[in-house]
C-alpha atoms as a PDB file:
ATOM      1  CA  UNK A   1       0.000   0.000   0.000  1.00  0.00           C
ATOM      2  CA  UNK A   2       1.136   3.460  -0.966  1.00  0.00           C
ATOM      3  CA  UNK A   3       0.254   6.522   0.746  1.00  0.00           C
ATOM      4  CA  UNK A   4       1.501   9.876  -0.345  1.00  0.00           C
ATOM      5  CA  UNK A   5       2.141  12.189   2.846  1.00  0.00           C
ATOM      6  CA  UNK A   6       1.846  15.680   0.976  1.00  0.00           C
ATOM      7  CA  UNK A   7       3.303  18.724   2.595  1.00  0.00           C
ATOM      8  CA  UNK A   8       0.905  21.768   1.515  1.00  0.00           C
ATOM      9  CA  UNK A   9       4.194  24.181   2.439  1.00  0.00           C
ATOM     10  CA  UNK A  10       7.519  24.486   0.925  1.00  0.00           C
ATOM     11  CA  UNK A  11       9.681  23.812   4.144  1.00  0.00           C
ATOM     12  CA  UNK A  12      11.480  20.178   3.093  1.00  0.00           C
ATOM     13  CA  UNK A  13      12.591  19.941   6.543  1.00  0.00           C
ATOM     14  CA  UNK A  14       8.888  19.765   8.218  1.00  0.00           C
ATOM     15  CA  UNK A  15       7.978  17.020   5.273  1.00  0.00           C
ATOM     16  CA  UNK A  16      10.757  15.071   7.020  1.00  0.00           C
ATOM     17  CA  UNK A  17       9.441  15.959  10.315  1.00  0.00           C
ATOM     18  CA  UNK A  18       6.012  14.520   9.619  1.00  0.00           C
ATOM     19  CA  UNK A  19       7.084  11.582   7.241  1.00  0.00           C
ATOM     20  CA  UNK A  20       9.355  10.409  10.300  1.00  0.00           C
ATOM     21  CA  UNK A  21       5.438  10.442  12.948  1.00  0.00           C
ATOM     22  CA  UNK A  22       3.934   8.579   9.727  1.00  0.00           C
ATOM     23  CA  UNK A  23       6.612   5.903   9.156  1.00  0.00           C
ATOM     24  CA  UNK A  24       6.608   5.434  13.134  1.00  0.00           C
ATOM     25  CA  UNK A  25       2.912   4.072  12.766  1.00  0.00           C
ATOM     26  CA  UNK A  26       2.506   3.266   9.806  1.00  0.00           C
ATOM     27  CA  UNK A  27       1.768  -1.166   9.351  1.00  0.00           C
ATOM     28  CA  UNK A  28       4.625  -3.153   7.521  1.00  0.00           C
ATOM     29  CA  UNK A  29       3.353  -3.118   4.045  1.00  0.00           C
ATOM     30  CA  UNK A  30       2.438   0.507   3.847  1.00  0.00           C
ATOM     31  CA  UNK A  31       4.884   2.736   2.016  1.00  0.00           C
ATOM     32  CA  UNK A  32       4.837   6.324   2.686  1.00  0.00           C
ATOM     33  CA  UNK A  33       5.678   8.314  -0.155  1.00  0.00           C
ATOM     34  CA  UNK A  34       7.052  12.285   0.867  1.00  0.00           C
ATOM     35  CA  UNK A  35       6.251  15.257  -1.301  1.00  0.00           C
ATOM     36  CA  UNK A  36       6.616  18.784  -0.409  1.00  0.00           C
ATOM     37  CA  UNK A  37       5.114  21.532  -2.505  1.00  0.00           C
ATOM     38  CA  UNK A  38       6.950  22.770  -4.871  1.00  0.00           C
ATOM     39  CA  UNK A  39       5.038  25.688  -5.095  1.00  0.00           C
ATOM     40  CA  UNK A  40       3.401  28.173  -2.250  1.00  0.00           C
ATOM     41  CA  UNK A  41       4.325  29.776   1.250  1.00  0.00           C
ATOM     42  CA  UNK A  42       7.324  28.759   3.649  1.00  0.00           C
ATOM     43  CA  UNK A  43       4.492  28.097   6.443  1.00  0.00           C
ATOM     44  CA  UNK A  44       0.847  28.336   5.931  1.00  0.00           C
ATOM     45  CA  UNK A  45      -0.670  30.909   8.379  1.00  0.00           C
ATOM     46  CA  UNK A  46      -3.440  32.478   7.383  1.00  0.00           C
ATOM     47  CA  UNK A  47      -6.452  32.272   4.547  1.00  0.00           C
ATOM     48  CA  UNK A  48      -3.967  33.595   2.122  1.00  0.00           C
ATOM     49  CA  UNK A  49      -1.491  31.186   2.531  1.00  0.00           C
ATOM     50  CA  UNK A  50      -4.031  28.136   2.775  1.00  0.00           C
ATOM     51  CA  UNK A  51      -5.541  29.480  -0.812  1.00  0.00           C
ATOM     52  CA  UNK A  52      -2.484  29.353  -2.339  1.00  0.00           C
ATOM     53  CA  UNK A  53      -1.450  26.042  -1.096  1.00  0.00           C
ATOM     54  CA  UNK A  54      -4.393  24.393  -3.029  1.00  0.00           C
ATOM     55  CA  UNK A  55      -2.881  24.100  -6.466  1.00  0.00           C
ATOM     56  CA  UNK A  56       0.253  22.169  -4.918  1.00  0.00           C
ATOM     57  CA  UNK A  57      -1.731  19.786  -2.960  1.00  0.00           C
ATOM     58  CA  UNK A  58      -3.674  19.293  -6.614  1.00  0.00           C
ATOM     59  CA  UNK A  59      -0.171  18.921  -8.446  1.00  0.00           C
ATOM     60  CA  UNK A  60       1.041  16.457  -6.199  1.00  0.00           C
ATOM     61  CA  UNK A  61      -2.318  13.841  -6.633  1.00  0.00           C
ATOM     62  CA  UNK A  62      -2.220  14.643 -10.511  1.00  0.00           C
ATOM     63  CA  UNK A  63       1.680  14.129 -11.516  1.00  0.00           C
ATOM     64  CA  UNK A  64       2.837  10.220 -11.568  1.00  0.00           C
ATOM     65  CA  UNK A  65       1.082   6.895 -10.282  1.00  0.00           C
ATOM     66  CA  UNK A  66      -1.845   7.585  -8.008  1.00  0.00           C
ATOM     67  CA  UNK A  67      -1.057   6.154  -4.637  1.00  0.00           C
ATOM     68  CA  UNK A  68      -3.212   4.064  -3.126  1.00  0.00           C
ATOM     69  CA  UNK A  69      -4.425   7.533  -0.495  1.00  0.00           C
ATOM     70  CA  UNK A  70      -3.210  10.708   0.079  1.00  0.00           C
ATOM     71  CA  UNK A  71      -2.279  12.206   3.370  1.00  0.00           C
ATOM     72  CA  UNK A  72      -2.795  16.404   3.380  1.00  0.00           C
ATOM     73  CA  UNK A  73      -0.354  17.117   6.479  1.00  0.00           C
ATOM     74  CA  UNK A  74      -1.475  20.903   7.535  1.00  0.00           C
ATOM     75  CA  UNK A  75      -4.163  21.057   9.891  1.00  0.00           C
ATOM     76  CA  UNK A  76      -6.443  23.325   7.487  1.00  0.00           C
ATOM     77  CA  UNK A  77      -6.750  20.594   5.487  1.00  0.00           C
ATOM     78  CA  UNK A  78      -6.180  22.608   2.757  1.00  0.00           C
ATOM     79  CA  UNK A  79      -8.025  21.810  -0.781  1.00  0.00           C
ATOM     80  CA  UNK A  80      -9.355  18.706   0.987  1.00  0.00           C
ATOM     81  CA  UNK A  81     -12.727  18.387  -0.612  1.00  0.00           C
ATOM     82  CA  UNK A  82     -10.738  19.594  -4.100  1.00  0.00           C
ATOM     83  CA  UNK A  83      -8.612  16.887  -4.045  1.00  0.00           C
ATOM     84  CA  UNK A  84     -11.397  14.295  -3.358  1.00  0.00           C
ATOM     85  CA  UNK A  85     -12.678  15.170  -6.582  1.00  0.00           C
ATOM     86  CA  UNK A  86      -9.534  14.741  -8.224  1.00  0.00           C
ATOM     87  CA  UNK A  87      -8.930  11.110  -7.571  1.00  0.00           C
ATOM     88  CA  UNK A  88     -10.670   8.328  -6.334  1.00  0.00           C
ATOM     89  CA  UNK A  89      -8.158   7.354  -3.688  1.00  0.00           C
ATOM     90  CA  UNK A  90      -9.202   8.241  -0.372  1.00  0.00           C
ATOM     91  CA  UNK A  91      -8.090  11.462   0.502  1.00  0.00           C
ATOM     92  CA  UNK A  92      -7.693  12.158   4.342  1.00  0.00           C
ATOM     93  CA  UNK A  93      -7.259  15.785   6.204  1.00  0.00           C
ATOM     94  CA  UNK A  94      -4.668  15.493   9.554  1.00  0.00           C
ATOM     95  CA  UNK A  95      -7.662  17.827  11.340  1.00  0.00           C
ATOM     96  CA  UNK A  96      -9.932  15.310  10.267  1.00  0.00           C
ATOM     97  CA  UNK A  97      -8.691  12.684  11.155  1.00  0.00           C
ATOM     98  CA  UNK A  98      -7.093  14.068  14.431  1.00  0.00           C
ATOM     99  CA  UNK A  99     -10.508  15.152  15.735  1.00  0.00           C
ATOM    100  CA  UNK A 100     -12.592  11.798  14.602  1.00  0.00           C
ATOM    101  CA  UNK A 101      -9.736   9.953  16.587  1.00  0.00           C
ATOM    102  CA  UNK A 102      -9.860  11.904  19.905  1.00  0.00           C
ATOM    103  CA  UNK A 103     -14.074  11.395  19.886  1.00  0.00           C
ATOM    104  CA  UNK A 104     -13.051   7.430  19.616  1.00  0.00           C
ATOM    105  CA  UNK A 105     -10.620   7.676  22.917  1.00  0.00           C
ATOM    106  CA  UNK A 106     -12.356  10.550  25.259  1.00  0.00           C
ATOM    107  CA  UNK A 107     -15.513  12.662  24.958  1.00  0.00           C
ATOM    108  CA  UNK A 108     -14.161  16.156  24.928  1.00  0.00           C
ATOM    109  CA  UNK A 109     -10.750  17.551  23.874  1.00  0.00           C
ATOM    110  CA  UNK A 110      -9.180  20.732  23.481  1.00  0.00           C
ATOM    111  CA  UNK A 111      -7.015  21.811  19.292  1.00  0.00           C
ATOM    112  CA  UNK A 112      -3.417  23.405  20.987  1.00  0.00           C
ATOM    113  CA  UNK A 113      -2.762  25.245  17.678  1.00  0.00           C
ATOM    114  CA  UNK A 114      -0.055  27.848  16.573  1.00  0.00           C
ATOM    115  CA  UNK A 115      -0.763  31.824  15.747  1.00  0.00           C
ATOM    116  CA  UNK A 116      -3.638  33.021  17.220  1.00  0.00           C
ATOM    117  CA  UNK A 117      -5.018  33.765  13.391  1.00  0.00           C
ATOM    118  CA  UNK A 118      -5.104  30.628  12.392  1.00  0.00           C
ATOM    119  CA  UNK A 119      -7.540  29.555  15.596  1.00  0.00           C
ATOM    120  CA  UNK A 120     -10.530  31.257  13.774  1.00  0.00           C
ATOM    121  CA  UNK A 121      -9.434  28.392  11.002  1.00  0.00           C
ATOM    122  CA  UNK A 122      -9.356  25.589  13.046  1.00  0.00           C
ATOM    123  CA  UNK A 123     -12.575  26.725  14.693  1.00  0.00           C
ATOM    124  CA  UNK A 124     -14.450  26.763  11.036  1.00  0.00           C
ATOM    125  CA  UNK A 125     -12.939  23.148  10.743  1.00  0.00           C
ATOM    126  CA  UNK A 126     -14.776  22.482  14.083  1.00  0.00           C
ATOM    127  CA  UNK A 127     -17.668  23.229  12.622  1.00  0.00           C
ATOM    128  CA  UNK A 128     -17.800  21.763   9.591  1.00  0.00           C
ATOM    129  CA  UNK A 129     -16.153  17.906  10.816  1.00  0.00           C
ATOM    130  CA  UNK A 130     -19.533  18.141  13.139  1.00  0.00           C
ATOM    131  CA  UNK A 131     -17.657  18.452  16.404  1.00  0.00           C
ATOM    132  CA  UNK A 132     -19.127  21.224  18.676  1.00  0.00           C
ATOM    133  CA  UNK A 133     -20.092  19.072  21.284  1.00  0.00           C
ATOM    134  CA  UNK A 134     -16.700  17.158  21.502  1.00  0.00           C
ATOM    135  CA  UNK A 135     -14.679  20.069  20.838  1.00  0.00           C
ATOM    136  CA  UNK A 136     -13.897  22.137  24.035  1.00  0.00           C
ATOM    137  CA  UNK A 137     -12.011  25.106  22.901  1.00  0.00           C
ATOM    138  CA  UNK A 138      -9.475  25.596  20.598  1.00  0.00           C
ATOM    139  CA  UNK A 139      -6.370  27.511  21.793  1.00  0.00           C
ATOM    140  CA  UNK A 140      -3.392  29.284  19.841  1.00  0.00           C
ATOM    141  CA  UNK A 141       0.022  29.522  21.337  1.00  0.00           C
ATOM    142  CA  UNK A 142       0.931  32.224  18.813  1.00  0.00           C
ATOM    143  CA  UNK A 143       4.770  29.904  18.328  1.00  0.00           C
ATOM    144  CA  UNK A 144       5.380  30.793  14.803  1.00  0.00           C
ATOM    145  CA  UNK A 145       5.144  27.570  12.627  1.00  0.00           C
ATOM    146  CA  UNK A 146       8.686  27.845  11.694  1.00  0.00           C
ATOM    147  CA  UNK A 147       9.598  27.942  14.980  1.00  0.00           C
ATOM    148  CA  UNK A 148       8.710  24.306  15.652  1.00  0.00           C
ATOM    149  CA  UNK A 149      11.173  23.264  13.080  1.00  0.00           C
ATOM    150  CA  UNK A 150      13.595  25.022  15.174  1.00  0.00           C
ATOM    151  CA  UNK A 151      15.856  23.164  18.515  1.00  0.00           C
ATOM    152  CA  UNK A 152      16.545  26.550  19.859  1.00  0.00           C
ATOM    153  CA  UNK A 153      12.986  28.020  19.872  1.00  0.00           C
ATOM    154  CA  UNK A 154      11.237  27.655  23.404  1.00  0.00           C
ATOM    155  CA  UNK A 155       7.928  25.963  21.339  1.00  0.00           C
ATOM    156  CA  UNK A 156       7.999  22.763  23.059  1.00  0.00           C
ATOM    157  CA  UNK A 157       7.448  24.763  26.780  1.00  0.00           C
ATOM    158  CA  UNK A 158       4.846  26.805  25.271  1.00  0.00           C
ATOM    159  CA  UNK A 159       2.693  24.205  23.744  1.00  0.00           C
ATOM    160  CA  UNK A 160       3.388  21.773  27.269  1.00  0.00           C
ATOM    161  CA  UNK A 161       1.601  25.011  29.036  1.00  0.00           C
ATOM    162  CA  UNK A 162      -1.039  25.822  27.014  1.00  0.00           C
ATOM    163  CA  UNK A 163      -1.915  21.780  26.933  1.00  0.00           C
ATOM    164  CA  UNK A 164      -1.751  21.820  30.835  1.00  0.00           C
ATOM    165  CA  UNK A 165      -4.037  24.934  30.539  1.00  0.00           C
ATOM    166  CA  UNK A 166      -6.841  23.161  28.065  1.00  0.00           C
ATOM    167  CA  UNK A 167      -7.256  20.336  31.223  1.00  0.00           C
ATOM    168  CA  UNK A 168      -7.177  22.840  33.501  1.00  0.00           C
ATOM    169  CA  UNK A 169      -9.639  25.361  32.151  1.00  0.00           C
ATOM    170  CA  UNK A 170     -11.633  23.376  29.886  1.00  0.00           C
ATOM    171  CA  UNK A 171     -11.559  20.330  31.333  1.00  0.00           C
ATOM    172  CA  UNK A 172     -10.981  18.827  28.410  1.00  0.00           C
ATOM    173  CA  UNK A 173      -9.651  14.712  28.300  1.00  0.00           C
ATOM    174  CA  UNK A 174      -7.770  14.956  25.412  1.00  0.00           C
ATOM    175  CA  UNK A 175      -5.433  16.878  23.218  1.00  0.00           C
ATOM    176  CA  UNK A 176      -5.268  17.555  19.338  1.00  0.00           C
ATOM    177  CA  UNK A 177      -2.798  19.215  17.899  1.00  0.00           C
ATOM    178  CA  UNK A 178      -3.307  21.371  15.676  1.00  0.00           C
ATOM    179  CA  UNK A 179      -0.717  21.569  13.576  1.00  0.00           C
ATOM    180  CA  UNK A 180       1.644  19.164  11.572  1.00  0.00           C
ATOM    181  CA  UNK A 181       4.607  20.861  12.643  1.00  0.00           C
ATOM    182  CA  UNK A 182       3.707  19.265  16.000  1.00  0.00           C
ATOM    183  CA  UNK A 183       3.907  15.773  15.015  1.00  0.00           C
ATOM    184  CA  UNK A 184       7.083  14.685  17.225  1.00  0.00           C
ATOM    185  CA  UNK A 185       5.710  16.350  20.022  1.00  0.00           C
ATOM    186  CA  UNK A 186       2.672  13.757  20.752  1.00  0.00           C
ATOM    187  CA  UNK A 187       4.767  10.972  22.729  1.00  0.00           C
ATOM    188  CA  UNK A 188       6.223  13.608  24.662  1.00  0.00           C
ATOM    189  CA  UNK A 189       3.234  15.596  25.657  1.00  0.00           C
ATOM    190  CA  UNK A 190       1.284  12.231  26.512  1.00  0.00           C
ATOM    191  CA  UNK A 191       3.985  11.735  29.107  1.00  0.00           C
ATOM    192  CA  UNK A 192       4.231  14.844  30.790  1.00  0.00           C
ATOM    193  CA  UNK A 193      -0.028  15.543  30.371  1.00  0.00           C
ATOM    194  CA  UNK A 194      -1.141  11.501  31.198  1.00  0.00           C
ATOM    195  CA  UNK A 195      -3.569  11.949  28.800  1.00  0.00           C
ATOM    196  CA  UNK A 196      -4.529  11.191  24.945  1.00  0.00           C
ATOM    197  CA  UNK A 197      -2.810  13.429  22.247  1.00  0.00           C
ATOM    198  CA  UNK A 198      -3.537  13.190  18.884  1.00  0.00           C
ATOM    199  CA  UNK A 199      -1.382  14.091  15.764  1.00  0.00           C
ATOM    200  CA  UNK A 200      -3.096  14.119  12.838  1.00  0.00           C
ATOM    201  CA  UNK A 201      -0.312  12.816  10.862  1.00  0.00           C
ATOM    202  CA  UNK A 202      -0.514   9.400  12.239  1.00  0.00           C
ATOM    203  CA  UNK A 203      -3.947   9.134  12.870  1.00  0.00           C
ATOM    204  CA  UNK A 204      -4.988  10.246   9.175  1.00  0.00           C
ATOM    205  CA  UNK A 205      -2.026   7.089   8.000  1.00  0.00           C
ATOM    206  CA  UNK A 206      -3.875   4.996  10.247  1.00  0.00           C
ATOM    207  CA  UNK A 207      -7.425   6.117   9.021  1.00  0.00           C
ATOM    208  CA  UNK A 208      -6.307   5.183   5.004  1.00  0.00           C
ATOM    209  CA  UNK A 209      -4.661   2.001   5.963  1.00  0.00           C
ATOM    210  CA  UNK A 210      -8.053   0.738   7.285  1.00  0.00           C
ATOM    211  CA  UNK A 211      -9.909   2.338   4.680  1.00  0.00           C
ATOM    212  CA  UNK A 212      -7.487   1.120   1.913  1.00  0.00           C
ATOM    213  CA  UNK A 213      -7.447  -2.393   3.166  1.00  0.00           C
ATOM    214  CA  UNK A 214     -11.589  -2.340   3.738  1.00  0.00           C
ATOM    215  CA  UNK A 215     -11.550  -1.955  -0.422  1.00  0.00           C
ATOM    216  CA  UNK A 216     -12.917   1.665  -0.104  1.00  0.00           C
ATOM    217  CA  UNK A 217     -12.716   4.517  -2.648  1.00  0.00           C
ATOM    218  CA  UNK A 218     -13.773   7.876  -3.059  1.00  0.00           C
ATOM    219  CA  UNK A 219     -17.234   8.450  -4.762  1.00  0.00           C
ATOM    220  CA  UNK A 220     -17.485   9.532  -7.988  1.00  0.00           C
ATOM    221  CA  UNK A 221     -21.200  10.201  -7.385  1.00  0.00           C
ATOM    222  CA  UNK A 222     -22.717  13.516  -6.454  1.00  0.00           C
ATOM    223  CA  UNK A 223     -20.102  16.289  -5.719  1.00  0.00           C
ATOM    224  CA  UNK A 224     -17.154  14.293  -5.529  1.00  0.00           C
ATOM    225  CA  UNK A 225     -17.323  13.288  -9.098  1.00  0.00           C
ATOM    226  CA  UNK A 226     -14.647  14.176 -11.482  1.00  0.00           C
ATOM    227  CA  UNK A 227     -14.692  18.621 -11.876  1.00  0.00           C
ATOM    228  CA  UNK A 228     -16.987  19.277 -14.779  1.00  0.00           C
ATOM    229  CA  UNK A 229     -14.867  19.468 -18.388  1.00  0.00           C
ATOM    230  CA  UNK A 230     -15.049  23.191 -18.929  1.00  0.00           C
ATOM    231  CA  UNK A 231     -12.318  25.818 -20.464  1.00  0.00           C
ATOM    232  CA  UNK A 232     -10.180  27.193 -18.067  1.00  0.00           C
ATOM    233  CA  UNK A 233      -7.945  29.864 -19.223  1.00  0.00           C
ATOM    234  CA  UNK A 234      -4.801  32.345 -18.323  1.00  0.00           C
ATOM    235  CA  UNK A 235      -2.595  30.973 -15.872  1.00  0.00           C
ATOM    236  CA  UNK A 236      -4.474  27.773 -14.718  1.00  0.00           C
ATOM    237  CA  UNK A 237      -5.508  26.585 -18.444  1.00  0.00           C
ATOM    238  CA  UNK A 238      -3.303  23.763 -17.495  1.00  0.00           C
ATOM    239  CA  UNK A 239      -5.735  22.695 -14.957  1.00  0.00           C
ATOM    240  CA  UNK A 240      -8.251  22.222 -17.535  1.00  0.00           C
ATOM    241  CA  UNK A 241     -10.588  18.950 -16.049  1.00  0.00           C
ATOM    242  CA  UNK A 242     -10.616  17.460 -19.892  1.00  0.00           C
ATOM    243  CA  UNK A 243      -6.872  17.711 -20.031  1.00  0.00           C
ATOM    244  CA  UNK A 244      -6.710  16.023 -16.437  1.00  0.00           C
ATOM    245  CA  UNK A 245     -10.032  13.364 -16.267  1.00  0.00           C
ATOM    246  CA  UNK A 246     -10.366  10.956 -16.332  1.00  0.00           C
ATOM    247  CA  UNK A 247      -6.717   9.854 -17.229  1.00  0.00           C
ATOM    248  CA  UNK A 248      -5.340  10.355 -14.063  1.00  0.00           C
ATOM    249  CA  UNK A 249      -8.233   7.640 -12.925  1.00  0.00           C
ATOM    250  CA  UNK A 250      -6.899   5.042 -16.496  1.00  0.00           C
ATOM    251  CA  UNK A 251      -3.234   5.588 -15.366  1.00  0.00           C
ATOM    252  CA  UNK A 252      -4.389   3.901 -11.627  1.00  0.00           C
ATOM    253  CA  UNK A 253      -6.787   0.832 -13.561  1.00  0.00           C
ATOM    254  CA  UNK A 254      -4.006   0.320 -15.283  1.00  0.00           C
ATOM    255  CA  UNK A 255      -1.225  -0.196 -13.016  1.00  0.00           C
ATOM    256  CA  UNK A 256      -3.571  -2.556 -11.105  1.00  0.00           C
ATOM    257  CA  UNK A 257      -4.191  -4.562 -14.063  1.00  0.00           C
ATOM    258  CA  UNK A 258      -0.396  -5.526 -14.130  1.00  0.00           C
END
């Protein structure tokens, strides 16, 4: 089984970061295949940044193979619902997945996130997963995402504190974290908090490995079919759905067939 872990940022170093929380989990059999964006923003940290991350989520399900599931590892889940339509292979978002996984191990948690701009983000992601009544609160740290890539930065303290405050004031019984930067920090912080905390990196490899190996795909029926063949013109005429659909979808038949 292939899954392709796709960094929505340009920062190599973070792809590494989360490929290394995937592999940890990941069952023997599954490959996980690393791509960073070649195009877009350092960090993504804001509405701006998360728009313009789309097209290199999109490049990195349309170039090559399709694997057998795609991994989107920022916690906007960026182009999420995009790239569903794109391919059939399941597609899984790390706030998704992160917050579906803390409703199967406690019945409230708290999202520790990073800048306090992106919290109105996670909160809309709250919202639309369904999970107001699990969801305590969601909390920003305001630790710069680059920062976390960073030994020297004091991020680690920061985010241990601001977990210790969401049991504290919310009362919350577990932890998401919300971002993917975070992903070697969830051992750690389940030490020092004695409580469940969730990275979305491993729980959305976990999530495609079962529904991978349950013989699931993503349905082409309704609004997760294939885009609509239309022109598109100026800079995203390469986009064009006729130019990209179904052959993306005859490239994957066919190198099952073999």
């Amino acid at each position: 089984m292939q899954i392709k872990l796709i960094n929505p940022n340009t920062t190599a170093s973070m792809t590494e970061l989360m490929g290394e929380a995937a592999r940890a989990v990941a069952a023997p059999g599954s490959e996980i295949l690393l791509a960073t964006s070649r195009s877009g923003a350092a960090s993504i940290e804001g509405h701006y940044d998360e728009a313009l991350s789309v097209l290199g989520v999109l490049d990195q399900i349309l170039e090559g193979d399709p694997a057998d599931a795609y991994v989107i590892g920022c916690f906007g889940d960026p182009g999420l619902l995009a790239a569903r339509e794109a391919t059939s292979s399941p597609v899984f978002g790390i706030a998704e997945a992160a917050m579906h996984a803390a409703t199967f191990v406690a019945t409230s948690f708290s999202v520790v996130t990073t800048l306090e701009r992106t919290r109105v983000i996670a909160e809309h992601l709250v919202r639309n997963y369904g999970m107001q009544d699990h969801c305590r609160r969601v909390r920003a740290t305001d630790v710069p995402v680059l920062d976390l890539d960073r030994p020297e930065s004091n991020a680690r303290a920061v985010i241990l504190a601001e977990c210790e405050k969401a049991l504290r004031e919310d009362r919350s019984e577990a932890i998401v974290l919300g971002c993917a930067g975070m992903a070697d920090l969830a051992q750690f912080l389940e030490r020092e908090l004695s409580v469940p905390v969730i990275d979305g990196v491993a729980a959305a490899v976990k999530f495609a490995e079962a529904i991978v190996g349950m013989g699931l795909r993503t349905s082409k029926a309704g609004d997760l079919a294939y885009p609509l063949p239309k022109p598109y013109i100026g800079k995203l005429s390469g986009y064009a759905p006729a130019r990209l659909f179904p052959a993306n979808e005859r490239q994957r038949i066919a190198r099952a067939a073999i």
